[in-house]
Protein backbone atom coordinates (compact mmCIF):
# COMPACT_ATOMS: atom_id res chain seq x y z
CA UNK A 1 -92.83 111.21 51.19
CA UNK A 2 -92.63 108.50 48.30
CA UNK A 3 -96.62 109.77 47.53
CA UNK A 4 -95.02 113.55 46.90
CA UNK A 5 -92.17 112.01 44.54
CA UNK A 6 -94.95 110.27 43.08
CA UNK A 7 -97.02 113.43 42.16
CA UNK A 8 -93.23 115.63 40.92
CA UNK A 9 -92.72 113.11 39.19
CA UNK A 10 -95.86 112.92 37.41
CA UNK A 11 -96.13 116.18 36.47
CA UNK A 12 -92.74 116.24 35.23
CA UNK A 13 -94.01 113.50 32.82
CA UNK A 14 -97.41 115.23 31.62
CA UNK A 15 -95.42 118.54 31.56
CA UNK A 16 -93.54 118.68 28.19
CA UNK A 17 -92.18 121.86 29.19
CA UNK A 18 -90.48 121.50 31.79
CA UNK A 19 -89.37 117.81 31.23
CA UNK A 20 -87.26 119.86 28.47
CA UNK A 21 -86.49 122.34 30.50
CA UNK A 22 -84.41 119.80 33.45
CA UNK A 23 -82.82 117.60 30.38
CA UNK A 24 -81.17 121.14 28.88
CA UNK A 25 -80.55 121.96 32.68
CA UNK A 26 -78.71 118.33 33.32
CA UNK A 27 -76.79 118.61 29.75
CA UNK A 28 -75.46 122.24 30.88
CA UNK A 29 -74.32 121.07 34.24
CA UNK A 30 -72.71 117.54 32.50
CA UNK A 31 -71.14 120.66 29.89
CA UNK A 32 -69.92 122.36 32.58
CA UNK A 33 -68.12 119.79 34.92
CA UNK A 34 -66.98 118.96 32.09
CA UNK A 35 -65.32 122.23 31.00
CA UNK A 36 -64.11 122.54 34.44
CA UNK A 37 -62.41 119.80 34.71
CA UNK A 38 -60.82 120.66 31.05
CA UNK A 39 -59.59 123.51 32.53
CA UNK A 40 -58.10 122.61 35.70
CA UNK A 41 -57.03 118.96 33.96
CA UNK A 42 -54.22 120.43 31.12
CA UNK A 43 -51.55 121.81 33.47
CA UNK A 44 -48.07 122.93 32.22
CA UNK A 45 -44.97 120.59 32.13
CA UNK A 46 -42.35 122.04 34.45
CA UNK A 47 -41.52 120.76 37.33
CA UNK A 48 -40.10 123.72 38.86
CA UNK A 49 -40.32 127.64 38.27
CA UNK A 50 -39.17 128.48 34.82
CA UNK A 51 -38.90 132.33 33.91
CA UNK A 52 -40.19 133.79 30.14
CA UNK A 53 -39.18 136.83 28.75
CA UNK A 54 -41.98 138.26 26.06
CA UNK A 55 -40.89 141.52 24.24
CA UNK A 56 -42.75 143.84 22.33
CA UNK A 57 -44.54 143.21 18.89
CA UNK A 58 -44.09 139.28 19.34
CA UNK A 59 -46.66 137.23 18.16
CA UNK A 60 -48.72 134.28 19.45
CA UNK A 61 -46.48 131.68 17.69
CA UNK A 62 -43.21 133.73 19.17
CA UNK A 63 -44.66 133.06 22.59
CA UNK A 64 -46.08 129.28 22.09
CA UNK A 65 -42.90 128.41 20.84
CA UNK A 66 -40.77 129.88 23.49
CA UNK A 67 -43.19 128.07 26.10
CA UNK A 68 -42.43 124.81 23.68
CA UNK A 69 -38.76 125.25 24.15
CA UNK A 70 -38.26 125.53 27.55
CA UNK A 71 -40.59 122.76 28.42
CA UNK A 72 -43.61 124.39 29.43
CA UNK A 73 -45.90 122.88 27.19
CA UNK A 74 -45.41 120.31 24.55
CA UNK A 75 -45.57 120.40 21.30
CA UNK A 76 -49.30 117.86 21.73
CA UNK A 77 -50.64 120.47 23.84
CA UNK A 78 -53.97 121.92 22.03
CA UNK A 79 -55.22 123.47 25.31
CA UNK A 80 -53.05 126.51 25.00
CA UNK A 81 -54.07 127.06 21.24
CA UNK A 82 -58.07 126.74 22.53
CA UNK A 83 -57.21 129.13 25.36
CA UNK A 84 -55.83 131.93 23.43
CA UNK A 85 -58.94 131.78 20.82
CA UNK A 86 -61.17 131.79 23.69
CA UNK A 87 -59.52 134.37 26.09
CA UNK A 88 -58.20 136.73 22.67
CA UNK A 89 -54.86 136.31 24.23
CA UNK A 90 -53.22 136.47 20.51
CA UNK A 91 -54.85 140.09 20.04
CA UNK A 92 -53.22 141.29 23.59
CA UNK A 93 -50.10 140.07 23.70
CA UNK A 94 -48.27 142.31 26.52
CA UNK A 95 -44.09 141.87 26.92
CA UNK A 96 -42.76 141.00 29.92
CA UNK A 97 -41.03 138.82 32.61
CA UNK A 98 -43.07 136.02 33.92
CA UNK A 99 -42.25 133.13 36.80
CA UNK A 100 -44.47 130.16 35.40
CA UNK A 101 -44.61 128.28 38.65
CA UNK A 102 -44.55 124.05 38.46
CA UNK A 103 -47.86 122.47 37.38
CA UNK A 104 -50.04 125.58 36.71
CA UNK A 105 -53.31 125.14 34.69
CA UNK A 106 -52.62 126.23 30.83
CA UNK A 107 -56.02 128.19 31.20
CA UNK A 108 -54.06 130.22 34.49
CA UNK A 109 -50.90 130.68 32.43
CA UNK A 110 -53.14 131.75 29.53
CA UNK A 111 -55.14 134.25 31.79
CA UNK A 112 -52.14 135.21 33.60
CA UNK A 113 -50.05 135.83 30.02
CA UNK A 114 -52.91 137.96 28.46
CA UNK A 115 -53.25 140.26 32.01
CA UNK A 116 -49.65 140.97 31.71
CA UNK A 117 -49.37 139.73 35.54
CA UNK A 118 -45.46 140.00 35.41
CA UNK A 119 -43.08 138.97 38.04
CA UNK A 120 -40.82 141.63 39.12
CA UNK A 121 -37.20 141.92 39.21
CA UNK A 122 -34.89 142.75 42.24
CA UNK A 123 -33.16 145.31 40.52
CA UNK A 124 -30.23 145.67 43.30
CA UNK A 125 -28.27 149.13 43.25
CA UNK A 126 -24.78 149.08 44.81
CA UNK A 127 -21.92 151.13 43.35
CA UNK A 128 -21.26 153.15 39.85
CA UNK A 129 -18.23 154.96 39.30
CA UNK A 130 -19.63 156.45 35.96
CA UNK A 131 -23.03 157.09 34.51
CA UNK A 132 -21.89 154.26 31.84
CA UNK A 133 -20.66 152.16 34.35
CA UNK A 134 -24.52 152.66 36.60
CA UNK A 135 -25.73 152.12 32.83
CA UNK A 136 -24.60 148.87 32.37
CA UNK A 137 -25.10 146.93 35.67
CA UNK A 138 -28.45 148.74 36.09
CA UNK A 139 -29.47 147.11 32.87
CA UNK A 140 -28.02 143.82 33.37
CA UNK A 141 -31.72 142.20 34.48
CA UNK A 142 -33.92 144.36 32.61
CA UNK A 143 -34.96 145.07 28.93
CA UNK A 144 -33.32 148.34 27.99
CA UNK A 145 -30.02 148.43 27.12
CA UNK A 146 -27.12 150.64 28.51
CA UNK A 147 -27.56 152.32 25.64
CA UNK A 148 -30.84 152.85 26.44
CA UNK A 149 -30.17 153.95 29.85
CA UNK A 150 -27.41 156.59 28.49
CA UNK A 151 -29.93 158.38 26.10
CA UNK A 152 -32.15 158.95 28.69
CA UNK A 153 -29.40 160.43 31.12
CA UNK A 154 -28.33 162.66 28.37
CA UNK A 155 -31.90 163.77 26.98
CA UNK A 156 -32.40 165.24 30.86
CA UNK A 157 -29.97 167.60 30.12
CA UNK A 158 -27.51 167.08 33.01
CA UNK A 159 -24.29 169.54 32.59
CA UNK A 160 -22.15 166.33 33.47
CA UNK A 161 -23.65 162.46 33.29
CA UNK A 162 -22.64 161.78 36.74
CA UNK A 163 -25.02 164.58 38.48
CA UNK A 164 -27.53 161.60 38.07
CA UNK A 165 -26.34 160.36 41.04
CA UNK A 166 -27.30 163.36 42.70
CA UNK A 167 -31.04 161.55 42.54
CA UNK A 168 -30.31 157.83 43.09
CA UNK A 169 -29.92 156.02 46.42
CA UNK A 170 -28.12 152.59 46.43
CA UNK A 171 -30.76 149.84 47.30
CA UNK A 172 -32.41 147.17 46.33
CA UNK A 173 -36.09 148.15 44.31
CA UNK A 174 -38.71 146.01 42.76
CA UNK A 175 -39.61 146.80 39.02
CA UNK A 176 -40.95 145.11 35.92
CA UNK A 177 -38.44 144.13 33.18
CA UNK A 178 -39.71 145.80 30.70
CA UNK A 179 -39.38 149.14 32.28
CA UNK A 180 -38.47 152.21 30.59
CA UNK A 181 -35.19 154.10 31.09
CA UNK A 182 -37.03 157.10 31.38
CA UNK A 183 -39.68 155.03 34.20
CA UNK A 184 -36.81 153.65 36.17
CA UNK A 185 -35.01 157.03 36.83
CA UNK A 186 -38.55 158.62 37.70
CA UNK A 187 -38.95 155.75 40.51
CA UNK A 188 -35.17 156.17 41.70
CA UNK A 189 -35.94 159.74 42.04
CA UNK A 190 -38.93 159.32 44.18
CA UNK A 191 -37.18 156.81 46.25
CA UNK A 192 -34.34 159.59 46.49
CA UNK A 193 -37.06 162.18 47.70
CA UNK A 194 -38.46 160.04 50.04
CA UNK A 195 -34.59 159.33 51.75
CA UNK A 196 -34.31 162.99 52.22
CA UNK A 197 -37.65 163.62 53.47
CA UNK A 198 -36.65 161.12 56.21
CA UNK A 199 -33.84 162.78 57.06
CA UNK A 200 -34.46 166.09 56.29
CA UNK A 201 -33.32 167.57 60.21
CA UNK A 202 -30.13 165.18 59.95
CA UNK A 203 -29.85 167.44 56.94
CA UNK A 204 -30.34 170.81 57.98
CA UNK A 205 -28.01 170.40 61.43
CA UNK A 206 -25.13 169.61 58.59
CA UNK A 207 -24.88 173.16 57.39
CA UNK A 208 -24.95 171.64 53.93
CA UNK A 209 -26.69 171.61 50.46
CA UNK A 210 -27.77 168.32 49.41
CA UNK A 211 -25.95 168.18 46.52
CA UNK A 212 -22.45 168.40 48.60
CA UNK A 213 -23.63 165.96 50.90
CA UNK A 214 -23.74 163.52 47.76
CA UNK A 215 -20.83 164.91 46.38
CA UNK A 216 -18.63 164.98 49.47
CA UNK A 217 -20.55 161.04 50.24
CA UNK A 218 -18.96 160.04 46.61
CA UNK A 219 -15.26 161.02 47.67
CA UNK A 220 -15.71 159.07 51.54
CA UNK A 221 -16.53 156.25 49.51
CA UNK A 222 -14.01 156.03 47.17
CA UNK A 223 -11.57 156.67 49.84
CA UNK A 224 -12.58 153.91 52.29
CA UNK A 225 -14.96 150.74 52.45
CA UNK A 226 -14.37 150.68 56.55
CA UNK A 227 -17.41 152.17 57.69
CA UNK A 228 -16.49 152.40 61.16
CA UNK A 229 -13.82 155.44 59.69
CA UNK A 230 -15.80 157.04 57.14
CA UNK A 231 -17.57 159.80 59.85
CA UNK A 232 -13.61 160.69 60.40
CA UNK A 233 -12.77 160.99 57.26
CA UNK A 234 -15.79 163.31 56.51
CA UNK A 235 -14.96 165.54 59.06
CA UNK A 236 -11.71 165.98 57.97
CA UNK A 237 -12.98 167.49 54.65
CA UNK A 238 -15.17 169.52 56.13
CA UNK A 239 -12.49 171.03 58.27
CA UNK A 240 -10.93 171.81 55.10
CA UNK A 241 -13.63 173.20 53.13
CA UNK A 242 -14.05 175.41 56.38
CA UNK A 243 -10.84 176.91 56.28
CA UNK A 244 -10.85 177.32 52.78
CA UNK A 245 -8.52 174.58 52.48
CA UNK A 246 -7.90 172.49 48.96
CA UNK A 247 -9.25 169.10 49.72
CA UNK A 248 -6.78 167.41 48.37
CA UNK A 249 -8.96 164.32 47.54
CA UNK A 250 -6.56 161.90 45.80
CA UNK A 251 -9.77 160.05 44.44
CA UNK A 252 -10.88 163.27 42.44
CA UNK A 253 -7.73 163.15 40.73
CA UNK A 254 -8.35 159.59 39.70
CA UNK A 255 -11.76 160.48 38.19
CA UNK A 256 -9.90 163.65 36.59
CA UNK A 257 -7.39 161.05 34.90
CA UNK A 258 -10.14 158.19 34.30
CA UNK A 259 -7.56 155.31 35.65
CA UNK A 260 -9.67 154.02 39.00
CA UNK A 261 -7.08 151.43 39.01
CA UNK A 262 -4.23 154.01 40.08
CA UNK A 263 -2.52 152.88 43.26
CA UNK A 264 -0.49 155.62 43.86
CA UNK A 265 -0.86 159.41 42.94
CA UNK A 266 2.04 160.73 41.70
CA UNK A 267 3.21 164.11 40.52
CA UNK A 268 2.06 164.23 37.38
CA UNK A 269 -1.15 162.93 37.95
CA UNK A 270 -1.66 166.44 40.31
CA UNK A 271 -0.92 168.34 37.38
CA UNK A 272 -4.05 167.30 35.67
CA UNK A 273 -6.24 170.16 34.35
CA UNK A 274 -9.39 169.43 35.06
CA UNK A 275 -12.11 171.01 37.17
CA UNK A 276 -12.55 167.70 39.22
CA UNK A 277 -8.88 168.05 40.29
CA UNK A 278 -9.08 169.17 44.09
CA UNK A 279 -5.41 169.89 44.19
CA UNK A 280 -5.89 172.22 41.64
CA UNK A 281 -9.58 173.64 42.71
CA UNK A 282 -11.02 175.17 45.82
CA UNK A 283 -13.87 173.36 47.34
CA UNK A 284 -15.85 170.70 46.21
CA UNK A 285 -15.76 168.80 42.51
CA UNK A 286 -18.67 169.75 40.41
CA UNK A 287 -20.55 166.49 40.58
CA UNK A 288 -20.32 162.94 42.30
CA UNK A 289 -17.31 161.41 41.48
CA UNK A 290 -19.23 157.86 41.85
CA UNK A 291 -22.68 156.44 42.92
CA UNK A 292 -22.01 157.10 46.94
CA UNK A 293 -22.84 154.09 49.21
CA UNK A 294 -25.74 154.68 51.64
CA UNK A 295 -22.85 154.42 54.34
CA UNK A 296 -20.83 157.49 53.02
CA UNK A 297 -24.37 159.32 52.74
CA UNK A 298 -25.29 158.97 56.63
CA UNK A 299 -21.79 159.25 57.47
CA UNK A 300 -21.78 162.54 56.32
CA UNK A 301 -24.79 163.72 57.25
CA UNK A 302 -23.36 162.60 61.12
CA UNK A 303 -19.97 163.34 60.13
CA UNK A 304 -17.33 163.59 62.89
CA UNK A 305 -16.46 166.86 64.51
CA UNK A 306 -12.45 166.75 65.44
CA UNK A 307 -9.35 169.24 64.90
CA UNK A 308 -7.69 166.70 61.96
CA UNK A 309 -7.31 167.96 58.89
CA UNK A 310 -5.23 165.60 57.04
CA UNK A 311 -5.18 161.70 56.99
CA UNK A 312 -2.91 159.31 54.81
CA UNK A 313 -3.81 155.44 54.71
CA UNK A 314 -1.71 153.53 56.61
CA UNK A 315 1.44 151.54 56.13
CA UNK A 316 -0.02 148.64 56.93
CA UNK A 317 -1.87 148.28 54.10
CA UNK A 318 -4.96 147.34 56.17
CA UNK A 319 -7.54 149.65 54.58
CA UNK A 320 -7.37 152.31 57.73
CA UNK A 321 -5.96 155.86 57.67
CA UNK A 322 -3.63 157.47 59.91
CA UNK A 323 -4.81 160.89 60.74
CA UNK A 324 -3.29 164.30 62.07
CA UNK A 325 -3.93 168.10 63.21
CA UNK A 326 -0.58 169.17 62.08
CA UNK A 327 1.32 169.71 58.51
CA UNK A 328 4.12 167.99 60.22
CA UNK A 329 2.65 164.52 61.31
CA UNK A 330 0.91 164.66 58.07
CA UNK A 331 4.67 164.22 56.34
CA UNK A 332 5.94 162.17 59.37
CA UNK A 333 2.41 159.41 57.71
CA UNK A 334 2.85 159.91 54.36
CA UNK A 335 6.47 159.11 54.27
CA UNK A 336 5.79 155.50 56.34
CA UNK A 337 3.14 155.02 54.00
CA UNK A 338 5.47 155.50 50.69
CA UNK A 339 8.26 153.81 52.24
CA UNK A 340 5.97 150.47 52.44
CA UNK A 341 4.36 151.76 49.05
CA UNK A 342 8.30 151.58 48.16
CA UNK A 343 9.19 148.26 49.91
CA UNK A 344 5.91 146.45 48.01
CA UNK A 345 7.18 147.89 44.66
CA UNK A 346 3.94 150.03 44.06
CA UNK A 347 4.48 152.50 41.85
């Protein structure tokens, strides 16, 4: 064994070649542990996840010094400079959110920066009375603006801003911050498609369009947050709407006025002209009168098949309706409830 060493050996020597040939071989390896441990060595400061928010058109000395100001990096740090020049990071600079998680190699963050390898945002859809009122908490996370989110809504050419909700389902989505207005109601739409197509036979046993499910879903839930009653209630206006009936919806008139902090419907709130004013109109208001919970939604598409067609919340205040087949015990319920309306001083 030691006689074969010998002999490499020795022809390594009297071979000029290739005694070159294993120094440059040795000096790239020493180069490139080296490197590598440059690049897994110069790790970012924080200490836990810190989020960075890049938007369009900034430049490399926008981002280095945002990274420098919450701590990222420090001001010492050449690695990220020499990172950017060799990954051309400052000549594809995308916007974006990104989650820079504790201790991350500069030459990650660097890689991760220029890929644009966002983190998205839980973009969490609950309730909207108004298309300005779904444009501003929609927003809240996110780059656009309301403003932003208005245009859009109006540039699709919707008769009234609140048919929008005609396409959105409350829920929580995923998206990237820097979104588009016109990209984020695309996805809601899709979402919406896909909730029909699921229940697309719950649909066509209910007799009705779509767009009075969501309309008639936007008055349950603006009349009740108990979701154990909303079924009841939906029944009741389809009774109505069956027997050619004014609903009566004391939440249309509030959207007619534009006061959603009315507690009691008076006389001269009835008198309202408007064509969302169901005292005044047959059948159902023209559009959603709010973003309907996904609650009111299936509780209309199951809703409750009964003889009431009136209902009047209850005196006790407790959120729950009292409800009745007659004209009479509808009067006999509404006067307990405005006597304790009365008593409380609610006018």
């Amino acid at each position: 064994m030691n006689t074969t060493l010998s002999n490499i050996v020795s022809k390594i020597k009297q071979n000029k070649s290739l005694k070159i040939g294993i120094i440059v071989l040795c000096a790239l390896l020493i180069v490139f542990i080296g490197f590598t441990i440059y690049l897994t060595s110069s790790k970012t400061e924080n200490t836990a996840p810190i989020e960075i928010f890049i938007y369009p058109n900034e430049n490399i000395e926008n981002v280095k010094q945002k990274l420098i100001s919450q701590n990222i990096i420090s001001k010492s740090n050449t690695s990220f400079s020499t990172f950017t020049k060799a990954l051309k990071y400052d000549k594809n600079i995308k916007s974006g959110r990104y989650v820079i998680k504790p201790k991350t190699s500069v030459f990650t963050l660097v890689r991760h920066l220029r890929s644009g390898l966002q983190t998205p945002v839980k973009l969490v859809i609950l309730n909207a009375r108004t298309a300005k009122d779904f444009s501003e908490k929609v927003t809240q996370d996110l780059m656009i603006t309301p403003e932003d989110m208005m245009q859009e809504i109006k540039r699709q050419g919707y008769k009234h801003d609140n048919e929008v909700f005609e396409y959105i389902i409350p829920n929580t989505y995923e998206v990237f911050w820097n979104i588009s207005a016109e990209r984020l109601l695309d996805k809601l739409k899709k979402e919406d498609d896909k909730f029909w197509e699921n229940n697309k036979e719950k649909l066509k046993m209910s007799g009705m369009s779509k767009k009075d499910i969501v309309i008639l879903a936007s008055i349950v839930s603006e009349e009740t947050n108990k979701k154990d009653e909303m079924q009841r209630i939906a029944g009741v206006y389809i009774n109505r709407l069956n027997k050619n009936m004014l609903l009566q919806a004391d939440p249309t008139v509030k959207f007619a006025v534009g006061d959603f902090s009315l507690k009691r419907i008076t006389g001269k709130h009835l008198q309202i002209a408007s064509e969302f004013n169901t005292y005044k109109n047959l059948g159902l208001p023209p559009t959603p009168i709010c973003l309907p919970n996904i609650d009111a939604l299936k509780a209309v598409l199951r809703y409750e098949k009964h003889d009431y067609i009136f209902f009047c919340a209850k005196e006790d205040f407790s959120g729950y309706h009292n409800f009745a087949k007659t004209a009479e015990q509808h009067r006999i319920n509404a006067i307990k409830y405005r006597k304790a309306l009365n008593e409380r001083g609610i006018h």
